[in-house]
N, C-alpha and C. Protein backbone atom coordinates (compact mmCIF):
# COMPACT_ATOMS: atom_id res chain seq x y z
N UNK A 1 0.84 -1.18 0.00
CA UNK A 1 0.00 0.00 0.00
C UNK A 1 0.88 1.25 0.00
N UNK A 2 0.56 2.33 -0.75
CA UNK A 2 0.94 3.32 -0.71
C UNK A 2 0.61 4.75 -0.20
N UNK A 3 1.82 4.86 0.68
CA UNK A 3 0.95 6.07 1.58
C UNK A 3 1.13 7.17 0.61
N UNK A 4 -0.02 7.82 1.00
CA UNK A 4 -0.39 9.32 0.07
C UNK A 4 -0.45 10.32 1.03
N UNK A 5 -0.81 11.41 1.17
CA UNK A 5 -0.65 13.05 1.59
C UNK A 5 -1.80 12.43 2.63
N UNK A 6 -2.73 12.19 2.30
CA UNK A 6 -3.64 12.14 3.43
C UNK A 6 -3.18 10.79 4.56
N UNK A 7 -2.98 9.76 3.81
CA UNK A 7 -2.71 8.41 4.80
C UNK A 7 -1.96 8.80 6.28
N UNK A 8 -0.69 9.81 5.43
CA UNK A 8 0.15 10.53 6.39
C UNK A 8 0.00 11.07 7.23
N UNK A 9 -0.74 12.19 6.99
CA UNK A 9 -1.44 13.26 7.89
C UNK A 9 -2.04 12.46 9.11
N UNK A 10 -3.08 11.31 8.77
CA UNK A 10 -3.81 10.58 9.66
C UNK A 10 -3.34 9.45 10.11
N UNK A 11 -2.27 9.17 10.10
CA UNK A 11 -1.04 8.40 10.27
C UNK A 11 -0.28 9.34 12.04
N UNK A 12 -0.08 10.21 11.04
CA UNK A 12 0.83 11.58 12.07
C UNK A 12 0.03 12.03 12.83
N UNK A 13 -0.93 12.70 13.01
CA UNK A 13 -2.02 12.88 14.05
C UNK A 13 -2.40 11.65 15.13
N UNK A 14 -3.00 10.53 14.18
CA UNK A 14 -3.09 9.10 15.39
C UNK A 14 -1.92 8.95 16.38
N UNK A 15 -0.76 8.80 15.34
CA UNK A 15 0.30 8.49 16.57
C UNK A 15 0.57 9.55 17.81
N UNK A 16 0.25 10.95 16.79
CA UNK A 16 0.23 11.80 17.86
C UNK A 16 -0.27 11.59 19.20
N UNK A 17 -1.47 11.62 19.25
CA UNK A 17 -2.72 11.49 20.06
C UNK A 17 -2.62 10.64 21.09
N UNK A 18 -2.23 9.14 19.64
CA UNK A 18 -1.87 8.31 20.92
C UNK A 18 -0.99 8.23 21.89
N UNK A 19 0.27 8.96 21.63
CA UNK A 19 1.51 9.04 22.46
C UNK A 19 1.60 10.18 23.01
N UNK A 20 0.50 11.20 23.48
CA UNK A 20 -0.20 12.39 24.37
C UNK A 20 -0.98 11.20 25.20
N UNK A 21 -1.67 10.43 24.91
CA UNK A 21 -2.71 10.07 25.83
C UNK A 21 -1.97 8.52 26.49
N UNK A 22 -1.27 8.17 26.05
CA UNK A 22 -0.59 7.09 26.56
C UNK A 22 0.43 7.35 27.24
N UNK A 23 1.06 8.11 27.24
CA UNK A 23 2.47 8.33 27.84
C UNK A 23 2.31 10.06 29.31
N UNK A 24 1.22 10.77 28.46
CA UNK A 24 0.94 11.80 29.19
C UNK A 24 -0.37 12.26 29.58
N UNK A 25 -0.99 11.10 29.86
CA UNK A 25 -2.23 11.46 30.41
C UNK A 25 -2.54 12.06 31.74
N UNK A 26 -1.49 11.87 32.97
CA UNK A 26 -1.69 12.46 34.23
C UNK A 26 -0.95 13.46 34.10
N UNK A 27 -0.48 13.89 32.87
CA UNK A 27 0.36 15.55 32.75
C UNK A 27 -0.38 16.48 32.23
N UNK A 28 -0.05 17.83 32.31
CA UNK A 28 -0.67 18.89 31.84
C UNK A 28 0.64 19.21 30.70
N UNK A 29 0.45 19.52 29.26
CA UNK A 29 1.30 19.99 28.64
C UNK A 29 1.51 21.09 28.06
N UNK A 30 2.52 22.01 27.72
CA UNK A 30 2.18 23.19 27.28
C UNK A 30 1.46 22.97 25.15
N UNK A 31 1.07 23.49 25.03
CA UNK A 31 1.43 23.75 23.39
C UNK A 31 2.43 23.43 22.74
N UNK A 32 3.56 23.83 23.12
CA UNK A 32 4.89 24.05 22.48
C UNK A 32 5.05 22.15 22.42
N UNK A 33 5.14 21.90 23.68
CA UNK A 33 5.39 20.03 24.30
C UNK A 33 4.38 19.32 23.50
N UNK A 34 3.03 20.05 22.69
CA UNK A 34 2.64 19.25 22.09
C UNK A 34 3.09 18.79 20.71
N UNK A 35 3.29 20.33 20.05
CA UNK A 35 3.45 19.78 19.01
C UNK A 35 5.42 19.32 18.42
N UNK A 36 6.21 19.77 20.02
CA UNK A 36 6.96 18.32 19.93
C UNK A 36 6.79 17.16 19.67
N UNK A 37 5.64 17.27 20.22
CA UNK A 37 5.31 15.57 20.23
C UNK A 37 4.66 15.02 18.46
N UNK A 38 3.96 16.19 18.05
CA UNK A 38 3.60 15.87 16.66
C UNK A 38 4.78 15.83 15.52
N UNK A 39 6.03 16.80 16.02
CA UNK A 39 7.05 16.91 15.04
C UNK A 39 7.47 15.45 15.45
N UNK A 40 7.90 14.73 16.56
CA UNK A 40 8.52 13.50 16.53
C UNK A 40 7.54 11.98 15.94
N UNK A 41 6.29 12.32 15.59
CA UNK A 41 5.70 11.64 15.25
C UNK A 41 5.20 12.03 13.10
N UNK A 42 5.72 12.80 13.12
CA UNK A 42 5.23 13.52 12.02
C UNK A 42 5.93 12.32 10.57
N UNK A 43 5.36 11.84 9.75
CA UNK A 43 6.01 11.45 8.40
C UNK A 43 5.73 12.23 7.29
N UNK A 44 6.70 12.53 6.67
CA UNK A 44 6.89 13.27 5.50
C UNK A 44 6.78 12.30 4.12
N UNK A 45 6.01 11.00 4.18
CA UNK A 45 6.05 10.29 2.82
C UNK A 45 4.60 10.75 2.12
N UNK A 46 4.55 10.56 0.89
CA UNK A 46 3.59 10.87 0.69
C UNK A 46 3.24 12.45 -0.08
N UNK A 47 3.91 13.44 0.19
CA UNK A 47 3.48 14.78 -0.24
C UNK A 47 4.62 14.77 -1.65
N UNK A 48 3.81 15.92 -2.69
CA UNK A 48 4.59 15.99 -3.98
C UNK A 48 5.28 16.99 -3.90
N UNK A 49 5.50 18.19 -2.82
CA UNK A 49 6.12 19.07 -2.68
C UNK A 49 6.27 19.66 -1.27
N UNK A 50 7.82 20.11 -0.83
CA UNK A 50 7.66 20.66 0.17
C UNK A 50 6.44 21.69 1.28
N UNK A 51 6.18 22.20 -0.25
CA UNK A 51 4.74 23.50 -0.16
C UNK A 51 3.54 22.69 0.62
N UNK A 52 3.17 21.61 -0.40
CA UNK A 52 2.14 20.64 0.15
C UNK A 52 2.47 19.98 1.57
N UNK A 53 3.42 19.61 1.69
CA UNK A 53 3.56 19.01 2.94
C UNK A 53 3.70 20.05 4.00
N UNK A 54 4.22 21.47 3.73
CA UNK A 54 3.91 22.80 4.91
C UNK A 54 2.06 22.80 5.24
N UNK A 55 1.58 22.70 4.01
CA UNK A 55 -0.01 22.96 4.10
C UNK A 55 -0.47 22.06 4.93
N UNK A 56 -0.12 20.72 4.96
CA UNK A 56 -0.76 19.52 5.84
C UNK A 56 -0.11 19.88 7.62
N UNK A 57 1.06 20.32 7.25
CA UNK A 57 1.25 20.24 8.45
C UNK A 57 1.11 20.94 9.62
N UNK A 58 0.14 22.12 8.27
CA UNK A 58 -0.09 23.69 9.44
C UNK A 58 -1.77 22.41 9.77
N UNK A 59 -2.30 22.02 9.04
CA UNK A 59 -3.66 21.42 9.54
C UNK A 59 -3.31 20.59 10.45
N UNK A 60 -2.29 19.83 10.35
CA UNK A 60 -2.55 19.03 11.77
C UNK A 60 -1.73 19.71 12.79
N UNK A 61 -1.34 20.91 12.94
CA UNK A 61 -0.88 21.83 14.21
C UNK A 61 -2.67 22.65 14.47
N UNK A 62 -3.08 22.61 13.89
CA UNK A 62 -4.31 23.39 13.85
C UNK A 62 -5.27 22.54 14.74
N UNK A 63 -5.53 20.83 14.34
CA UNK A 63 -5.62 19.78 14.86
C UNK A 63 -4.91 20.05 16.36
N UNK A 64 -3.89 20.03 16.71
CA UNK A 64 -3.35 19.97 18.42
C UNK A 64 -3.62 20.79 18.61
N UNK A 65 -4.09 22.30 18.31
CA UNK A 65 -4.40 23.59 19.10
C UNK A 65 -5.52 23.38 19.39
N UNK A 66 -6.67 22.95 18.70
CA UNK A 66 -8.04 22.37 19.04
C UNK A 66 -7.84 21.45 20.51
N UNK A 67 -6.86 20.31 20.50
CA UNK A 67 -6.92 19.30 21.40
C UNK A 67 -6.35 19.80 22.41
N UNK A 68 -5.63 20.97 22.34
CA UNK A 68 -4.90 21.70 23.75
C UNK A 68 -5.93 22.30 23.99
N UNK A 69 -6.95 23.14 23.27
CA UNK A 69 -7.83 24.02 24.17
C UNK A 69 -9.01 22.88 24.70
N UNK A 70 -9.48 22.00 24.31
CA UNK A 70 -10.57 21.82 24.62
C UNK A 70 -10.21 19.77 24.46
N UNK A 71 -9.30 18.97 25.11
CA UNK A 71 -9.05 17.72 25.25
C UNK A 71 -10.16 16.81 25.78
N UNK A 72 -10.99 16.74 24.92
CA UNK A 72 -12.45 16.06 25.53
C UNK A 72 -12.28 14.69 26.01
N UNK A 73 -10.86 13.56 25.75
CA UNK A 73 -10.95 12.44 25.69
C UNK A 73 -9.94 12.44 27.28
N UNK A 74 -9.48 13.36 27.71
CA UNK A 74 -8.63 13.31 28.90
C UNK A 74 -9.14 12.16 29.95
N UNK A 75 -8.30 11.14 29.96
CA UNK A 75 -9.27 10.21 31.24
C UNK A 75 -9.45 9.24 30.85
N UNK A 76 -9.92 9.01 29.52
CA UNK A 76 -10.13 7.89 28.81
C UNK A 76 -9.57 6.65 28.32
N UNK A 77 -10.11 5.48 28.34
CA UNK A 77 -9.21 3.96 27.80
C UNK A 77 -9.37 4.34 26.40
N UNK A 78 -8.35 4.12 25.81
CA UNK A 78 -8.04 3.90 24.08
C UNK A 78 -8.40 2.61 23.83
N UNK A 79 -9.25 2.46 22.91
CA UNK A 79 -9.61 1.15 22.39
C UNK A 79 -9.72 0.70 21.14
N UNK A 80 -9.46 1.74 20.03
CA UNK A 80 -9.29 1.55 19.47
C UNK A 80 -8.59 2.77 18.21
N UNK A 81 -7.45 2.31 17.58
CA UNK A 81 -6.40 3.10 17.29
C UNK A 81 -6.29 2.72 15.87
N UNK A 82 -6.62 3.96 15.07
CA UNK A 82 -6.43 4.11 13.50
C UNK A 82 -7.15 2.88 13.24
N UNK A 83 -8.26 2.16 13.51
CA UNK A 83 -9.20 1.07 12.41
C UNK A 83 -10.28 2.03 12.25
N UNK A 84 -10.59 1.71 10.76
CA UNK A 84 -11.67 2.24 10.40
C UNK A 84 -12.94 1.34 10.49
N UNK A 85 -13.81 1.49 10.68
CA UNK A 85 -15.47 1.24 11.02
C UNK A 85 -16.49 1.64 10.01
N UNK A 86 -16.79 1.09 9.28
CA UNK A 86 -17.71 1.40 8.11
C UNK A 86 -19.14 0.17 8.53
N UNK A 87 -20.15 1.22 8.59
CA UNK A 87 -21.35 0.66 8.29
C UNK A 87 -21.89 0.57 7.11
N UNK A 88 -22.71 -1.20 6.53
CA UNK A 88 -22.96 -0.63 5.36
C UNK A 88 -24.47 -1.44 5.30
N UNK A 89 -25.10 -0.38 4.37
CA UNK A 89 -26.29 -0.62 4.17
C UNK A 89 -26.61 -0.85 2.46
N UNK A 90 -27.44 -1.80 1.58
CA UNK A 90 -27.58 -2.27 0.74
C UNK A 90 -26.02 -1.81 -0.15
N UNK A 91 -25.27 -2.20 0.23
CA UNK A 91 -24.05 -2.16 -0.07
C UNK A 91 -23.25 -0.26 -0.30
N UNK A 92 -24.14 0.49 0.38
CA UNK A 92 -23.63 1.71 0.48
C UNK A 92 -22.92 2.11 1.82
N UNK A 93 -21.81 2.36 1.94
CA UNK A 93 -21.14 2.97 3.17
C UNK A 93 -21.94 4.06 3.89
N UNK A 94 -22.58 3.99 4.66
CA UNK A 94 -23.52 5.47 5.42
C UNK A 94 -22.98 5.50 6.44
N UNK A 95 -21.88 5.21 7.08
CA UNK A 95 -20.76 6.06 8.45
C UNK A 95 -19.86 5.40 8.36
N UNK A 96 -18.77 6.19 9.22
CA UNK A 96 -17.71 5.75 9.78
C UNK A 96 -17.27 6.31 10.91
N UNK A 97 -16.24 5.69 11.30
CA UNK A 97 -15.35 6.06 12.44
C UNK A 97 -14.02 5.93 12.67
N UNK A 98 -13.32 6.45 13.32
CA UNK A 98 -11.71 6.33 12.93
C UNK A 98 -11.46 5.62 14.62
N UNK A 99 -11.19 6.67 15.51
CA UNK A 99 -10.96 6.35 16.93
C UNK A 99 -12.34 6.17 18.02
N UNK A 100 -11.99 4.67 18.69
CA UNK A 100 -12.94 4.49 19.70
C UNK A 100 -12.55 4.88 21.19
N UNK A 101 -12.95 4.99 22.15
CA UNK A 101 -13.15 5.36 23.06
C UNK A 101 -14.05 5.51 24.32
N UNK A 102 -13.42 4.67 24.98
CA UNK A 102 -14.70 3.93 26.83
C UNK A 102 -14.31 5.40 27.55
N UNK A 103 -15.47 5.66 27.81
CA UNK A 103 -15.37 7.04 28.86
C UNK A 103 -17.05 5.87 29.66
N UNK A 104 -16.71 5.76 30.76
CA UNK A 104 -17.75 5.55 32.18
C UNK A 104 -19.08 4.51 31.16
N UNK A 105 -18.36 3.42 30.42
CA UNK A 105 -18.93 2.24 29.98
C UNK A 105 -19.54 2.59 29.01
N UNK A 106 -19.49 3.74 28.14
CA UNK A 106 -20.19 4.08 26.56
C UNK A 106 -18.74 4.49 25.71
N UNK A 107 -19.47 4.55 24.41
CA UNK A 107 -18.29 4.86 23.88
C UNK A 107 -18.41 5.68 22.84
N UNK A 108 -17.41 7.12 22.34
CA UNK A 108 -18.01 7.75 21.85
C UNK A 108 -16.89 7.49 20.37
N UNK A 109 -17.18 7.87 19.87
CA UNK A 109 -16.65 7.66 18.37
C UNK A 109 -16.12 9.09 17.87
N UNK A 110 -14.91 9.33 17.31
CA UNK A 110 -14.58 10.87 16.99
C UNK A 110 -14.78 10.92 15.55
């Protein structure tokens, strides 16, 4: 399989996330410590130009400024990491889901 501009992005964000919520969940982090954490997780395969790969990567810093102001999953068991979830009905896809998540025995889907 070949990763493309997007695979990456959602590649680089998951791992992100996951290695904020696995490794630093009883911490408070600044901004800056986050998106350390996205540059050390970040892959560059995939984009056709430096330009393009600046553009993805201001969206997924845009992505951690969202999750620094407002971290809705803080607390939570990870259960499930980068599988996708497709419902399908007379053979049409009508949802999905990327990341699962047990918060107090339900689970919410992002």
């Amino acid at each position: 399989m070949e990763i493309n501009k997007y695979l990456s992005l959602d590649i680089s964000l998951h791992k992100t996330l996951y290695d904020i919520n696995k490794n630093y969940s009883n911490s408070v982090l600044s901004y800056d410590a986050l998106l350390d954490i996205l540059n050390i997780n970040w892959l560059s395969t995939g984009y056709q130009s430096k330009h393009e790969e600046s553009l993805f990567r201001s969206y997924a810093t845009n992505v951690i400024k969202l999750y620094f102001l407002n971290p809705l999953d803080k607390g939570c068991d990870i259960l499930l990491l980068d599988k996708f979830i497709t419902f399908k009905e007379d053979f049409n896809v009508i949802g999905g889901s990327k990341i699962g998540q047990r918060k107090h025995q339900s689970y919410h889907y992002l």
